[in-house]
Protein backbone atom coordinates (compact mmCIF):
# COMPACT_ATOMS: atom_id res chain seq x y z
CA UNK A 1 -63.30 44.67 -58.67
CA UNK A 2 -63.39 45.65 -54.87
CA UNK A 3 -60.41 47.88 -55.52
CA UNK A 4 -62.05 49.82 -58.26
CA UNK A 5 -65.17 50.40 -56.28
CA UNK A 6 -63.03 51.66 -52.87
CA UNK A 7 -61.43 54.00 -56.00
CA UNK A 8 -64.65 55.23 -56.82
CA UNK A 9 -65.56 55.65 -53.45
CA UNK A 10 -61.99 57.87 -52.81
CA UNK A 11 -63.13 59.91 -56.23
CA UNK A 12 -66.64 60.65 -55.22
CA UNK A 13 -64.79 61.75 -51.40
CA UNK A 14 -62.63 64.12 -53.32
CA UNK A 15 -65.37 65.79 -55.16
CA UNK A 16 -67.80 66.14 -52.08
CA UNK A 17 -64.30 67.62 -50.45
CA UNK A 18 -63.98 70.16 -53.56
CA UNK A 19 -67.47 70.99 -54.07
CA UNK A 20 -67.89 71.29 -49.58
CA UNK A 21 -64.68 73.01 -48.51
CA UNK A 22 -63.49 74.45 -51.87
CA UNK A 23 -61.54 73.62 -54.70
CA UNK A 24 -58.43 75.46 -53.17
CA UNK A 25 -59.31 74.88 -49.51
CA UNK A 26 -55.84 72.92 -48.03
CA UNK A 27 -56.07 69.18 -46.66
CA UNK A 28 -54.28 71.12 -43.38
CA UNK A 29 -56.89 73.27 -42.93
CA UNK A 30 -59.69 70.95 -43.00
CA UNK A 31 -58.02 69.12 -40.52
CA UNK A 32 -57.44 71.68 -38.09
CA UNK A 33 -61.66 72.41 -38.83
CA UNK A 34 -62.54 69.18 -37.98
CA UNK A 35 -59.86 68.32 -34.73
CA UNK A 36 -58.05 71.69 -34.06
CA UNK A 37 -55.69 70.54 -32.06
CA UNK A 38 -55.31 67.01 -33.42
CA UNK A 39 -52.84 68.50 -36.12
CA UNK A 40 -50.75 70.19 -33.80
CA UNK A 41 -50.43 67.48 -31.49
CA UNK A 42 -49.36 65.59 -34.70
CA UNK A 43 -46.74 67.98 -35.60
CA UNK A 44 -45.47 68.12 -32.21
CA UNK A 45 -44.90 64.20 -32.17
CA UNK A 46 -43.46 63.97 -35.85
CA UNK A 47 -40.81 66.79 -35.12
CA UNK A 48 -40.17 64.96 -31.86
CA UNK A 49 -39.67 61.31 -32.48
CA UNK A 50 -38.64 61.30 -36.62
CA UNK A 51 -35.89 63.68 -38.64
CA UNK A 52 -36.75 67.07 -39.04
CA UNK A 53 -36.99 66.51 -43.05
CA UNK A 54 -39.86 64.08 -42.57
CA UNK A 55 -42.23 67.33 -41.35
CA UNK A 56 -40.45 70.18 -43.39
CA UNK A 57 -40.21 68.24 -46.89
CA UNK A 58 -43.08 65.91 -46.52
CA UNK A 59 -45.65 66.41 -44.28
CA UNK A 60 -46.01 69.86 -44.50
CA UNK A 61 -46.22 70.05 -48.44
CA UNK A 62 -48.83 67.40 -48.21
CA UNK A 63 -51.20 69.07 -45.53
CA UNK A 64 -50.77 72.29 -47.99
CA UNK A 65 -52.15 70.67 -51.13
CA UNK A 66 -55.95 71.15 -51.99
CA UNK A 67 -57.83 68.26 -49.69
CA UNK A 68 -59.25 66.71 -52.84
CA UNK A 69 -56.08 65.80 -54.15
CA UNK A 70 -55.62 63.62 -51.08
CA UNK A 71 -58.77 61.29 -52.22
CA UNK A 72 -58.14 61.46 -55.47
CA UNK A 73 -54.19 60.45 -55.40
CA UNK A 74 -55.47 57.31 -53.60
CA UNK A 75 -58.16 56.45 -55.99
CA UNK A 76 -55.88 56.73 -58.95
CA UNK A 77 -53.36 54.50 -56.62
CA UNK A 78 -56.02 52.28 -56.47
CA UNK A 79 -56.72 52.11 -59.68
CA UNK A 80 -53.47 51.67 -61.04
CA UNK A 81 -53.07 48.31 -59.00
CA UNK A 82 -55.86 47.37 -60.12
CA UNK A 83 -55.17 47.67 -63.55
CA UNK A 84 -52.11 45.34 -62.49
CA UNK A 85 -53.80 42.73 -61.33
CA UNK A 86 -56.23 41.55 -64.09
CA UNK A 87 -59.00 39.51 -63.17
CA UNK A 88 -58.65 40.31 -59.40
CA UNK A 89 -58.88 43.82 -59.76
């Protein structure tokens, strides 16, 4: 039960994000709105301490996906294991 509401809570987040900062507006761009140089300090210390796949193939394909697709990956996520757990969901 708490995990579905936190879910809903992550859905309604993702369509505040979509219907604030746009449908196509990118998670990496909100970021940089809200801490501008938060991201590229970020950047700086994941190309300096981890391999350089771990920015080029991960992170960066992430922060280019539509910020609503963040919150609602976790709330399905969250949903899902709830679904697994019956009863304690």
């Amino acid at each position: 039960m708490v995990l579905r509401l936190i879910g809903l809570l992550f859905a309604a987040l993702g369509l505040v994000l979509g219907l604030t900062y746009g449908w196509s507006g990118s998670l990496g761009a909100l970021l940089r709105r809200i801490n501008p140089g938060g991201l590229a300090n970020f950047q700086d210390g994941v190309q300096q301490n981890l391999p350089r796949f771990v920015w080029d193939g991960v992170l960066s394909p992430v922060l280019a996906m539509p910020a609503w697709t963040a919150a609602v990956a976790i709330c399905v996520l969250l949903f899902l294991i709830s679904a697994m757990r019956p009863g304690r969901g």
